[in-house]
Structure formats: structure tokens, C-alpha cells
C-alpha atoms as a PDB file:
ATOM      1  CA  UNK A   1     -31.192 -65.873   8.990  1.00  0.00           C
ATOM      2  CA  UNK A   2     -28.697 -64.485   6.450  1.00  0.00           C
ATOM      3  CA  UNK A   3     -24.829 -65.878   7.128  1.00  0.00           C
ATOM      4  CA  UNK A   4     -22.218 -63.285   8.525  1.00  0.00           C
ATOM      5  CA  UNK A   5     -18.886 -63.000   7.509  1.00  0.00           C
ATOM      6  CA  UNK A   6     -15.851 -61.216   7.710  1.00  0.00           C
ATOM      7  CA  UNK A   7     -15.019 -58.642   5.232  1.00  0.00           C
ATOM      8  CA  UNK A   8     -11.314 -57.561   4.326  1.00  0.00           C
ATOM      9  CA  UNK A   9     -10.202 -53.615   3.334  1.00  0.00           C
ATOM     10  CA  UNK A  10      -7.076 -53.226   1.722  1.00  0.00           C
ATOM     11  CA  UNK A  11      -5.620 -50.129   0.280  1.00  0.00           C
ATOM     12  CA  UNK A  12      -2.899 -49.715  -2.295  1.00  0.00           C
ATOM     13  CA  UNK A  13      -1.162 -46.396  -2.606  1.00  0.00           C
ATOM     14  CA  UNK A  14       1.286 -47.649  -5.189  1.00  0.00           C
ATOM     15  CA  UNK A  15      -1.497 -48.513  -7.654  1.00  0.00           C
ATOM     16  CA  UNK A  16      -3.958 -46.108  -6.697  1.00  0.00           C
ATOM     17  CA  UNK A  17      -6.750 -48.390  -6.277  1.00  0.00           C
ATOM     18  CA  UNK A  18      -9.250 -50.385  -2.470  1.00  0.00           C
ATOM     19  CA  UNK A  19     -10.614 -53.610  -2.547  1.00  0.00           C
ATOM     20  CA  UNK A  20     -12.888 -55.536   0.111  1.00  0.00           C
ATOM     21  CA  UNK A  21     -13.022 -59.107   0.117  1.00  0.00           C
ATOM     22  CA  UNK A  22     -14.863 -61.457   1.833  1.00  0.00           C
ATOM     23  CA  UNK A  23     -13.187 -63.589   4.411  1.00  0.00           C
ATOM     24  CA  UNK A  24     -12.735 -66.277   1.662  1.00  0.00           C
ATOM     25  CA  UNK A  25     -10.579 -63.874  -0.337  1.00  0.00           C
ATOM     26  CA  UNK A  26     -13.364 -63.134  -2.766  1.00  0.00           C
ATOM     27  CA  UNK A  27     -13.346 -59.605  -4.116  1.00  0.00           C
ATOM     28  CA  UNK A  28     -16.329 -57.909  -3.437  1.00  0.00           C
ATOM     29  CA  UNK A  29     -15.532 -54.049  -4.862  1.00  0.00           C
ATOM     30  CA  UNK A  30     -12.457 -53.290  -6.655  1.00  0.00           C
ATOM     31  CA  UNK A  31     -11.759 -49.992  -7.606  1.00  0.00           C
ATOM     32  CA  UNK A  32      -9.449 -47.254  -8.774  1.00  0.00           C
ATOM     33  CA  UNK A  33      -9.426 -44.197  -6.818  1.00  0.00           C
ATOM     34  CA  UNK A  34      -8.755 -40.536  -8.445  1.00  0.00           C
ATOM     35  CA  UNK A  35      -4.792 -39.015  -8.969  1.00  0.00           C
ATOM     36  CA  UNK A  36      -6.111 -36.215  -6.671  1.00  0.00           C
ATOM     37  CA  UNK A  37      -7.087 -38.788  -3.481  1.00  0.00           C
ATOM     38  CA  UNK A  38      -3.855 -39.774  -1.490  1.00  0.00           C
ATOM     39  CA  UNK A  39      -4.207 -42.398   1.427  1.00  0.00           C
ATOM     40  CA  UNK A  40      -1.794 -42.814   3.931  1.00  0.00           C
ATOM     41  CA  UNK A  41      -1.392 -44.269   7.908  1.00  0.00           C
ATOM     42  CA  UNK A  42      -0.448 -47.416   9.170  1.00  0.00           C
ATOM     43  CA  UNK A  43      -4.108 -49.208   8.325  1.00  0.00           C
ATOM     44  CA  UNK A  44      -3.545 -50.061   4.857  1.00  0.00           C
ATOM     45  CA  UNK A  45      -5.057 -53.079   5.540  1.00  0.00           C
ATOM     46  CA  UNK A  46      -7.518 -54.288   8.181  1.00  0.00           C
ATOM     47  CA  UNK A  47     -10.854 -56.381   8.591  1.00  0.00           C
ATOM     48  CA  UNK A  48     -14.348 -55.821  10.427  1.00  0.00           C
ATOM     49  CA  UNK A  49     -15.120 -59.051  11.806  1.00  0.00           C
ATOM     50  CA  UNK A  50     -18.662 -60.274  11.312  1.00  0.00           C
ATOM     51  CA  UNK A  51     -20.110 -59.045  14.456  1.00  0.00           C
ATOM     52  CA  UNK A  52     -19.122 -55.220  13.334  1.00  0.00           C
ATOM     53  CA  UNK A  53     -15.669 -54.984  15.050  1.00  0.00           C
ATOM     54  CA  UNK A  54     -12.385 -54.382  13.459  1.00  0.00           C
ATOM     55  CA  UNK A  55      -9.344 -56.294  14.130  1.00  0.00           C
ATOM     56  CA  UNK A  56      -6.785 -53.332  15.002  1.00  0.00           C
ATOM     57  CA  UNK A  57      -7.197 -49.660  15.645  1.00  0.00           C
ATOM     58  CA  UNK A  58      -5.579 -45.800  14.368  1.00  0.00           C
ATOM     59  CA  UNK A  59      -5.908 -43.602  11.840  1.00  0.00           C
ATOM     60  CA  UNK A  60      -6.318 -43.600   8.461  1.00  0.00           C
ATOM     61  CA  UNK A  61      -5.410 -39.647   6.426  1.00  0.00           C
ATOM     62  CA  UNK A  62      -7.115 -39.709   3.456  1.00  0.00           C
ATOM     63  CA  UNK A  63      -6.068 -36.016   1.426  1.00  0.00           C
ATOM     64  CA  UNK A  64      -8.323 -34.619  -1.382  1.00  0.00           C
ATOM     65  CA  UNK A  65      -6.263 -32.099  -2.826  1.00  0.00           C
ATOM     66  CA  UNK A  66      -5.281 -29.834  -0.516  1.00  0.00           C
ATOM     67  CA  UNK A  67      -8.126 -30.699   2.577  1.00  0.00           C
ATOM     68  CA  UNK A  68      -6.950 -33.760   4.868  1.00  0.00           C
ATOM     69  CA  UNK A  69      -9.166 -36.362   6.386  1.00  0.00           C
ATOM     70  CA  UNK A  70      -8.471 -38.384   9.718  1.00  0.00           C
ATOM     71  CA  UNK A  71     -10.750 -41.723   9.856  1.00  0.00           C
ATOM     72  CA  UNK A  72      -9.774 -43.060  12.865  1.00  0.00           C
ATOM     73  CA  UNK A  73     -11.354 -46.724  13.942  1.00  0.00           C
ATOM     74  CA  UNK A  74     -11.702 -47.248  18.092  1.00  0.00           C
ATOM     75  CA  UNK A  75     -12.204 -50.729  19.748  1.00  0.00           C
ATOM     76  CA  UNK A  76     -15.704 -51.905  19.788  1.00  0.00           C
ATOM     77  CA  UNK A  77     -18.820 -52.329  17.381  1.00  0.00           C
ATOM     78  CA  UNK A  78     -18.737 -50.119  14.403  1.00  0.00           C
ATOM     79  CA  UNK A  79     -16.880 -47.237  15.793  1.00  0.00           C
ATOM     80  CA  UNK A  80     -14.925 -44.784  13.802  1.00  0.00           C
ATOM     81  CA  UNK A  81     -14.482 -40.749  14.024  1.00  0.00           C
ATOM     82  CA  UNK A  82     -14.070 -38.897  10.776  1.00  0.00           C
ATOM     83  CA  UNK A  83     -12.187 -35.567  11.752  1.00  0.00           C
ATOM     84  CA  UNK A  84     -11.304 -32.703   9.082  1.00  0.00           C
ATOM     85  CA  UNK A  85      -7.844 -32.317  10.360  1.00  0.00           C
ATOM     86  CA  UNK A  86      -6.925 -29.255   8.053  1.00  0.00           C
END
């Protein structure tokens, strides 16, 4: 049986760039994200615990030039709504 853990998101507008991490602070993906992405909301950082919930809820905007995104994460396993909110 393979071992669950939790696994971090973290967002940083400043330098442009998301990372997950395992629970153990071990980077998983690090990456830069395009001049022309813009994320912005209150989750700039949250976790999914290892049974597939996350530890808060709201919205997350992500904007690709001029076209808005609204991922929003409910309570309970693995939900989230991705709404074009343009």
C-alpha cells in the first residue's frame, strides 16, 4: 500500500512563480509562471490533506490576459468549481 501524505500549494505573486511541497517541506514542482498569468484571492497558500481534503475554503482568480478564472475549493473530498467569471 503506497504511503499518503499531505501536499502543500503556495503561490507567489511577487516573484511570479507555485510550488507544492510535501508535508515535510520537500519541493515537489517549482515553477515560474508567464508575465501574462496574474493570481490573486485570499488562498495563496493552502494544503490538501492526504485523504483529498483541503484545509480552508474560497476562491482563487487566476487572469490570463484579459479572461478571468474563479477556482473556488468547497469543504469535502476533492471538490473545487472552475468558473469563467468574465
Amino acid at each position: 500500500m503506497a504511503k499518503q501524505t499531505a501536499v502543500s500549494f503556495r503561490y507567489y505573486s511577487s516573484l511570479k512563480k507555485y510550488e507544492f511541497r510535501l508535508s515535510g517541506q520537500e519541493v515537489l514542482i517549482s515553477r515560474p509562471f508567464s508575465e501574462r498569468i496574474h493570481m490573486t484571492g485570499y488562498m495563496t497558500y493552502f494544503f490538501f490533506h492526504p485523504d483529498g481534503n483541503v484545509n480552508k475554503f474560497g476562491n482563487l482568480y487566476i487572469r490570463i490576459d484579459e479572461k478571468t478564472y474563479r477556482l473556488f475549493f468547497s469543504i469535502g473530498k476533492g471538490r473545487f468549481v472552475i468558473d469563467d467569471s468574465t
